[in-house]
C-alpha atoms as a PDB file:
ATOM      1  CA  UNK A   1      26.786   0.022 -17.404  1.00  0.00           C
ATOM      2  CA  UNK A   2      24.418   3.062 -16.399  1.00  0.00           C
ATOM      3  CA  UNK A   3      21.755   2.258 -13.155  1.00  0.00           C
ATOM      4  CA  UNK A   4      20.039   4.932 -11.957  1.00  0.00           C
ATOM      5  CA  UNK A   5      16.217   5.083 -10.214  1.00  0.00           C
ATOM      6  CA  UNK A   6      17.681   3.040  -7.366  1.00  0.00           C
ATOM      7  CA  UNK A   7      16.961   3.308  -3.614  1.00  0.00           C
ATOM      8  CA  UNK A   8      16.327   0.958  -1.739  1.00  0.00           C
ATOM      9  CA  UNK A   9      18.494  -1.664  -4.158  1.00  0.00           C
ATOM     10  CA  UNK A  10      21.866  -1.307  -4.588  1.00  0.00           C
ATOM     11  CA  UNK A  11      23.889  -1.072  -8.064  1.00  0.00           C
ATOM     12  CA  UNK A  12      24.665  -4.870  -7.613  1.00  0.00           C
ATOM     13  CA  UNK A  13      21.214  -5.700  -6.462  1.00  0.00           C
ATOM     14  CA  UNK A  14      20.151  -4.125 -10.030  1.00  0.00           C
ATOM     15  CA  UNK A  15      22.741  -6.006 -12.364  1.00  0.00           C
ATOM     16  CA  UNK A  16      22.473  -9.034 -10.804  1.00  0.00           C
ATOM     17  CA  UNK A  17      19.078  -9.506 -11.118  1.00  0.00           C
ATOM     18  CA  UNK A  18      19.274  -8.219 -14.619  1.00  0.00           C
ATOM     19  CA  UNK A  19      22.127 -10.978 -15.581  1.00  0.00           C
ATOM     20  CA  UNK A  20      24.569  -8.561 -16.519  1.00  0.00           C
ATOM     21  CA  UNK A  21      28.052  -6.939 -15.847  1.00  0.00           C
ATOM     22  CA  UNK A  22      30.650  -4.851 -16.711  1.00  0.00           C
ATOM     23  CA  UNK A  23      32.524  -6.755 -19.729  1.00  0.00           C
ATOM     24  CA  UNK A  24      29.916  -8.619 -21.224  1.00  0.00           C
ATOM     25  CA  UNK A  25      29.482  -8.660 -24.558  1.00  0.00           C
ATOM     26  CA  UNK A  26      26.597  -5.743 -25.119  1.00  0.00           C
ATOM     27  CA  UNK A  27      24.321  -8.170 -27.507  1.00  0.00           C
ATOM     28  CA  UNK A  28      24.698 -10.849 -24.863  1.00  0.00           C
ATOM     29  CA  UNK A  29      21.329  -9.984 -23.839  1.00  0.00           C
ATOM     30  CA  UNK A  30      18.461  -7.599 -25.715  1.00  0.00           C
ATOM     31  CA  UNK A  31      16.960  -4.710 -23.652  1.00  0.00           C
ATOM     32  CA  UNK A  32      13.858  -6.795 -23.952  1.00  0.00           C
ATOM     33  CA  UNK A  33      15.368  -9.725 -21.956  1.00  0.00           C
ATOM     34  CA  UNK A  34      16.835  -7.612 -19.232  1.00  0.00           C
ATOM     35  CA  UNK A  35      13.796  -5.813 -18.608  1.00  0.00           C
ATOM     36  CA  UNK A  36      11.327  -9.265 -18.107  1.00  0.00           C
ATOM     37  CA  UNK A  37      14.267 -10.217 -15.744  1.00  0.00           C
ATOM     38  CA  UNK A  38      14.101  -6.929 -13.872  1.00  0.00           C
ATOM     39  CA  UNK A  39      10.295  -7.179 -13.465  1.00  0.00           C
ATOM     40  CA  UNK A  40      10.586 -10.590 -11.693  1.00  0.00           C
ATOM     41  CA  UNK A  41      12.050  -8.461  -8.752  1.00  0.00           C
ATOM     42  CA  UNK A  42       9.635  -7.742  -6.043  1.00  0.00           C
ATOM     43  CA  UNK A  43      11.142  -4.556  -5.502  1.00  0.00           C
ATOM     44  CA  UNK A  44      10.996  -3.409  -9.358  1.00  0.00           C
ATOM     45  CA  UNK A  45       7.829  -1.654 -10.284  1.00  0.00           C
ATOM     46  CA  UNK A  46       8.911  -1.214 -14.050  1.00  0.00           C
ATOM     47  CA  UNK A  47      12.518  -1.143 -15.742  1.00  0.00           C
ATOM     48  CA  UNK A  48      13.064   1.394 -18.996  1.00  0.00           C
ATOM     49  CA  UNK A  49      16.511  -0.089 -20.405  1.00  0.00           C
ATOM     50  CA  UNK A  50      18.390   0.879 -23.370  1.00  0.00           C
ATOM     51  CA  UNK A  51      21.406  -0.558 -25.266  1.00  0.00           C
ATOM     52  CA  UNK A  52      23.586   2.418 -26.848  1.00  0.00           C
ATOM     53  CA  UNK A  53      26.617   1.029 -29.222  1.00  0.00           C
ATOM     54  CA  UNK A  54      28.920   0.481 -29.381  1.00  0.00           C
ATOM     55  CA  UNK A  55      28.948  -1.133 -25.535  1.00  0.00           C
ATOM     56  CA  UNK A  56      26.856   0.562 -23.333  1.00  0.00           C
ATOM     57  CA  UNK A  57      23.248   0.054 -21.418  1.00  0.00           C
ATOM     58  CA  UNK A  58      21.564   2.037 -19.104  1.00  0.00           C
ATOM     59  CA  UNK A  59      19.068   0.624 -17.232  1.00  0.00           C
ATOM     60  CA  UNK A  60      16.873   2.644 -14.937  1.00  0.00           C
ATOM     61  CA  UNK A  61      14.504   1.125 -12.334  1.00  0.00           C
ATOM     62  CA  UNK A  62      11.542   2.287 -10.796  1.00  0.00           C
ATOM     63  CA  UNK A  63      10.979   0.677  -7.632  1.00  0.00           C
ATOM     64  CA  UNK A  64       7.620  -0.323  -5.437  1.00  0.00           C
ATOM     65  CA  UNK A  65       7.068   1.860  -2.967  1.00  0.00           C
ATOM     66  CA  UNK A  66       5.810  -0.368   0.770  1.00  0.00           C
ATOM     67  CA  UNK A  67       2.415   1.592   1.173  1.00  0.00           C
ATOM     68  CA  UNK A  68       1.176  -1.159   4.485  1.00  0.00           C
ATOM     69  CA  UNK A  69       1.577  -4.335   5.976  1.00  0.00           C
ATOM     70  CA  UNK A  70      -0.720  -7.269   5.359  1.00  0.00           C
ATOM     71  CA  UNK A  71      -0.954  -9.423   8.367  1.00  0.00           C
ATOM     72  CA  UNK A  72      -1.807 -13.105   7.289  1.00  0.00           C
ATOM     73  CA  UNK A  73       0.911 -16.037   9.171  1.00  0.00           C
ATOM     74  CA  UNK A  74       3.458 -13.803   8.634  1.00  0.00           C
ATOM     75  CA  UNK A  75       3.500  -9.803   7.772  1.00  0.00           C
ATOM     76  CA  UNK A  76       3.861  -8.797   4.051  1.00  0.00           C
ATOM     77  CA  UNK A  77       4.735  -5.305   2.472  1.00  0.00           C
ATOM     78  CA  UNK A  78       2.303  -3.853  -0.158  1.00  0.00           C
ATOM     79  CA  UNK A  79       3.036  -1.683  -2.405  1.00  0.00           C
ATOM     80  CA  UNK A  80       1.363   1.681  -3.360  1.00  0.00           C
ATOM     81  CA  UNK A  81      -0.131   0.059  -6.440  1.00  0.00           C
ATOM     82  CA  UNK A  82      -1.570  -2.341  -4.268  1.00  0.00           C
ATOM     83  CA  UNK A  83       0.011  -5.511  -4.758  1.00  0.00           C
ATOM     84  CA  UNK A  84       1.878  -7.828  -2.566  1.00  0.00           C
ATOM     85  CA  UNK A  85       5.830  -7.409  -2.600  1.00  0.00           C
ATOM     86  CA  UNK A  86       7.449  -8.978   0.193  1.00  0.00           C
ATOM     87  CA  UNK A  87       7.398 -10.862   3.501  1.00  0.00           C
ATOM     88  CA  UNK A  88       8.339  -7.962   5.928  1.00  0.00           C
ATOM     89  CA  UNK A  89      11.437  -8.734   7.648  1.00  0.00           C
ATOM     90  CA  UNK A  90      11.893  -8.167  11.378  1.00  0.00           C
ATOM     91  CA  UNK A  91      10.801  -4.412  12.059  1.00  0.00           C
ATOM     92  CA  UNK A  92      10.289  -3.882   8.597  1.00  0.00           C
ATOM     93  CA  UNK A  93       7.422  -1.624   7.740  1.00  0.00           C
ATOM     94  CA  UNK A  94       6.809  -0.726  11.693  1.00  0.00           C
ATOM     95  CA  UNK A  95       5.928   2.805  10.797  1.00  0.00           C
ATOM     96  CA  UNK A  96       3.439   2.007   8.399  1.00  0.00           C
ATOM     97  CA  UNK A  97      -0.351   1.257   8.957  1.00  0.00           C
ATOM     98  CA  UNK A  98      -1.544  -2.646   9.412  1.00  0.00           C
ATOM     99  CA  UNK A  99      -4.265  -4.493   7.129  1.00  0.00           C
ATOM    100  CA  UNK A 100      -5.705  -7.012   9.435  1.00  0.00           C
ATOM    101  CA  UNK A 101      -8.621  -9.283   9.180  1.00  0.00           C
ATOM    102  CA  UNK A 102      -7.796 -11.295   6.380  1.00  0.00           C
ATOM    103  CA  UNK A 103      -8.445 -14.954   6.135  1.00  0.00           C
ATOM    104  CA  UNK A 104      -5.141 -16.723   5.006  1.00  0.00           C
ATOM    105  CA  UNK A 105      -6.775 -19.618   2.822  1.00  0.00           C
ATOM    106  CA  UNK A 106      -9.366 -16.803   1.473  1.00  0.00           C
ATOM    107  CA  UNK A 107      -6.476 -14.680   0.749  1.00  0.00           C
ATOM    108  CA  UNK A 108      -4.094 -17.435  -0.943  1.00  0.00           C
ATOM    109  CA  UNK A 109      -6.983 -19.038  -2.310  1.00  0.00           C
ATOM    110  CA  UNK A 110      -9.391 -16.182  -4.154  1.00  0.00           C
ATOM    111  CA  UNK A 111      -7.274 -14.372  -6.570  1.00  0.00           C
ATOM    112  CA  UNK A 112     -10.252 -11.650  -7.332  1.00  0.00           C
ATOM    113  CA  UNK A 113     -10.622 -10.875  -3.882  1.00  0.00           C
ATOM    114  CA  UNK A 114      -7.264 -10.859  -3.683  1.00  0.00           C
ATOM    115  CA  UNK A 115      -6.644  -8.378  -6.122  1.00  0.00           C
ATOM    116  CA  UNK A 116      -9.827  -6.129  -5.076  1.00  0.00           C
ATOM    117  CA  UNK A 117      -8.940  -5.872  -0.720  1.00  0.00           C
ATOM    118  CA  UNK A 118      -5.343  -4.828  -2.097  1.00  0.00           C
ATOM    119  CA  UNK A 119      -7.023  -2.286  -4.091  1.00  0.00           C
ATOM    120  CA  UNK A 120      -9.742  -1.187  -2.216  1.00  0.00           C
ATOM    121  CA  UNK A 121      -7.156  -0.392   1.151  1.00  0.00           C
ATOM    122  CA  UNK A 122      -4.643   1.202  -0.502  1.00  0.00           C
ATOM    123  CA  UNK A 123      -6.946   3.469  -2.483  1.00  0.00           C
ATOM    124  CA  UNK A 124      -8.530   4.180   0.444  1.00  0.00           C
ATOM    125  CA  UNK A 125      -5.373   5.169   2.013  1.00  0.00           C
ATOM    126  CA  UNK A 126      -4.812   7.569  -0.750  1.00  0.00           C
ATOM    127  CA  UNK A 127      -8.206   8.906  -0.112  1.00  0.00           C
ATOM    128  CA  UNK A 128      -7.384   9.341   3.184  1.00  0.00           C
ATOM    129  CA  UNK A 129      -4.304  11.113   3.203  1.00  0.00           C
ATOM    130  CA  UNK A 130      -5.861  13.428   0.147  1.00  0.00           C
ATOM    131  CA  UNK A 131      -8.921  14.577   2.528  1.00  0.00           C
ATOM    132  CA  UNK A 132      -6.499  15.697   5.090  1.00  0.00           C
ATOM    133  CA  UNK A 133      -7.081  13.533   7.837  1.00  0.00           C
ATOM    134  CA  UNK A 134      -3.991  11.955   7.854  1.00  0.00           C
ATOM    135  CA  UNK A 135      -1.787  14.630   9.261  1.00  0.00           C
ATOM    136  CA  UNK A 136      -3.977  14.522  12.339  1.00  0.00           C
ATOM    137  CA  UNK A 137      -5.087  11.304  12.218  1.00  0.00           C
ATOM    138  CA  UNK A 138      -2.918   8.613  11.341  1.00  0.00           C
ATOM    139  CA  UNK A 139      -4.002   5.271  10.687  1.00  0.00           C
ATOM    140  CA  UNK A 140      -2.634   2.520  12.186  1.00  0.00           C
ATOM    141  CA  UNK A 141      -4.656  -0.629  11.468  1.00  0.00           C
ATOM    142  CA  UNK A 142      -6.834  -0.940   8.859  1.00  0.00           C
ATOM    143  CA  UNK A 143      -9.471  -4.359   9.466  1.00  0.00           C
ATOM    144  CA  UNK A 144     -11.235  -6.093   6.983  1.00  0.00           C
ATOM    145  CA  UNK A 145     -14.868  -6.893   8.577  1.00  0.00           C
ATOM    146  CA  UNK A 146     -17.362  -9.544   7.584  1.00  0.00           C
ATOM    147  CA  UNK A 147     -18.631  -8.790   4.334  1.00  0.00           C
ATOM    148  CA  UNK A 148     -15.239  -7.210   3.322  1.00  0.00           C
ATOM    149  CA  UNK A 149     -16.314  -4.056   5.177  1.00  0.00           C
ATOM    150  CA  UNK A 150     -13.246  -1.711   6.132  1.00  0.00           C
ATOM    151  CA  UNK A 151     -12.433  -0.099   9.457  1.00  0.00           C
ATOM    152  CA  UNK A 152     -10.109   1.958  10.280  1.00  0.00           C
ATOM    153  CA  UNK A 153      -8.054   2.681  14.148  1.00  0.00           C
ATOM    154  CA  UNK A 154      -6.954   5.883  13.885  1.00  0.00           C
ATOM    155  CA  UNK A 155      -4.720   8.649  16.569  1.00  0.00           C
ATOM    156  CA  UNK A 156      -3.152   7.885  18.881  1.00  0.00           C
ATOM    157  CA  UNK A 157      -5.779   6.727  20.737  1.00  0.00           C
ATOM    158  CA  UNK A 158      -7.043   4.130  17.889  1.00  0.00           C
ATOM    159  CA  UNK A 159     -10.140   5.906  17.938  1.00  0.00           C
ATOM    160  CA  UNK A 160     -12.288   2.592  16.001  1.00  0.00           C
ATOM    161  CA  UNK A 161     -14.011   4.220  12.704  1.00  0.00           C
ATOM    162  CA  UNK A 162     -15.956   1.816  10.820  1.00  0.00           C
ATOM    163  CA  UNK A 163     -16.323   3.058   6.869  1.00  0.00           C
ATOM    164  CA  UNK A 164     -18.445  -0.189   5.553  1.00  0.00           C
ATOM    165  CA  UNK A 165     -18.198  -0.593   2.078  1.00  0.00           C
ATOM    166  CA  UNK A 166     -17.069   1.986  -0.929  1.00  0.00           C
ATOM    167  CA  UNK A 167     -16.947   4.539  -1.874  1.00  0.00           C
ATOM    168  CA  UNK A 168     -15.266   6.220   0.872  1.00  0.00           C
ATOM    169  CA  UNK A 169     -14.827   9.847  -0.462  1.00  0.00           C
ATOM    170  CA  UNK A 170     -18.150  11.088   1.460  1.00  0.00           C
ATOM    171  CA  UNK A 171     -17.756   9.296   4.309  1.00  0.00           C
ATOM    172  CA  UNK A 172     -14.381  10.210   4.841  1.00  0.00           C
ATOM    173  CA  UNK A 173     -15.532  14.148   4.108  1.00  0.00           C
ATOM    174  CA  UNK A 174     -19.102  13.361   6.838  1.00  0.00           C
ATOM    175  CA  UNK A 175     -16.174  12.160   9.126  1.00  0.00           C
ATOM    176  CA  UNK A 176     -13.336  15.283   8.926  1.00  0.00           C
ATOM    177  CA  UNK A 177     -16.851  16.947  10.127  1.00  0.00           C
ATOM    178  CA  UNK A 178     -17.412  14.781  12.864  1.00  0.00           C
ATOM    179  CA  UNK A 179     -13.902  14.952  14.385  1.00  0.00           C
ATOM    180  CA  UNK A 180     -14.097  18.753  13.558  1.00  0.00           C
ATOM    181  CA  UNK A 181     -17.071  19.431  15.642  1.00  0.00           C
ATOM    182  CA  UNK A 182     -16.141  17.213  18.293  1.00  0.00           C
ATOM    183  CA  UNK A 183     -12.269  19.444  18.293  1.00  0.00           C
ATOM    184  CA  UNK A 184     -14.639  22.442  18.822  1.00  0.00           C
ATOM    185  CA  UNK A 185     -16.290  20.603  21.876  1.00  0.00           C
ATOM    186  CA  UNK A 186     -12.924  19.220  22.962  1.00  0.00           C
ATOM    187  CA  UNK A 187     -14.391  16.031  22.637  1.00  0.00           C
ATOM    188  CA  UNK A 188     -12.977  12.520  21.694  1.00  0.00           C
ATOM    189  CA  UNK A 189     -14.966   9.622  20.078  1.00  0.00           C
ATOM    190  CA  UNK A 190     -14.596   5.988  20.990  1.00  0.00           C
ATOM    191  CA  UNK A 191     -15.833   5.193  17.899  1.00  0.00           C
ATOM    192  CA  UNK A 192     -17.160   7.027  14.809  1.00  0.00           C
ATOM    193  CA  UNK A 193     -19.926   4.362  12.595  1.00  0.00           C
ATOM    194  CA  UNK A 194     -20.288   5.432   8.584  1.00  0.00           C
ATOM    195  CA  UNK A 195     -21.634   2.433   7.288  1.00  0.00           C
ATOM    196  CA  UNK A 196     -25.319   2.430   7.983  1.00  0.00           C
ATOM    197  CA  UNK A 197     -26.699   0.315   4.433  1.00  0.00           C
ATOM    198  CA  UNK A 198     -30.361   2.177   4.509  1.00  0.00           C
ATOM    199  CA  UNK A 199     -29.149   5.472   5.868  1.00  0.00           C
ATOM    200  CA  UNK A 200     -26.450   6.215   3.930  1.00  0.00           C
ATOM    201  CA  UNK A 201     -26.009   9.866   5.718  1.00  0.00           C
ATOM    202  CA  UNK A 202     -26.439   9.023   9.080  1.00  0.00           C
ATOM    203  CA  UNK A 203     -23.086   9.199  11.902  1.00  0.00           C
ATOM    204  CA  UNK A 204     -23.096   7.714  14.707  1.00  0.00           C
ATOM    205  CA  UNK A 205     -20.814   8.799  17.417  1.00  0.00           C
ATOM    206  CA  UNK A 206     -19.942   7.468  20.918  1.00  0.00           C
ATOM    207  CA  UNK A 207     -18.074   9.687  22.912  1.00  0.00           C
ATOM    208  CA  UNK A 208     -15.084   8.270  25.388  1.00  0.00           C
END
């Protein structure tokens, strides 16, 4: 028995979720059947297994990858794919941003919003860190708003920067101008607004 891909799982974690170990009889189970059982792990993205006679498999994993934390009752880690993974355990995923603002019974309740806030933050997230801002501006909550608007607390200071609806790609480019003239003034906003509806283009700014 071959694992490889693993990280965050162990060898053991690996085999005993696929239902196999050392000794079995190699057509106790078909590649096919070991990777459905691998996929039921919250931690498996995908599972490429192969069965090489006369008695060997090698199964490697690639796992999910915690991208934020959605708070409902209880925190849960999302992956980088943007679906739900795991209830966070105690100081799990404390370095990572927060999606608040999400209705429990909405969430639980409306798969196709469900799927689409998922979506929506952590391709914005990947937006966000692809513009630039993130190595000066890290996020650390990102709030779901009525209408399923999106803002984001960002810095140290959770400077409040509400985006409104997608697309974000110019709004996030009007705002790394904002906060770049306002370096140049060695200024600091309280909060930066991007989603005016009939103004698409216009920033407004509120200095601290």
């Amino acid at each position: 028995l071959t694992v490889e891909g693993e990280s965050r799982l162990s060898e053991d974690d690996v085999l005993s979720t696929a239902g196999i170990a050392l000794g079995d009889n190699v057509f106790s189970r078909s590649p096919e059947e070991i990777r459905t059982a691998l996929g039921a792990h919250p931690w498996i993205g995908d599972a490429i297994v192969e069965r090489r006679l006369p008695g060997t498999f090698t199964i490697h994993v690639v796992e999910r990858h915690a991208a934020l934390v959605l708070m409902l009752d209880d925190p849960y880690l999302v992956s980088d794919e943007g679906t739900l993974i795991a209830r966070a355990t105690p100081g799990e995923g404390a370095d990572l941003p927060i999606l608040s603002g999400v209705a429990p019974v909405r969430f639980l309740g409306d798969q196709p919003f469900r799927t689409r806030i998922l979506l929506e933050a952590v391709t914005l997230l990947s937006e966000y860190e692809a513009s630039g801002l993130a190595s000066r501006e890290p996020i650390s909550e990102l709030r779901v708003d009525v209408g399923d608007d999106l803002t984001l607390f960002v810095g140290d200071d959770a400077m409040e920067v509400r985006l409104g609806a997608g697309p974000f790609r110019q709004k996030l480019d009007r705002l790394t101008q904002v906060l770049r003239e306002l370096r140049e003034r060695e200024a600091r906003a309280a909060y930066v607004l991007l989603d005016n509806v009939r103004s698409p283009g216009r920033v407004t700014v509120r200095l601290r």
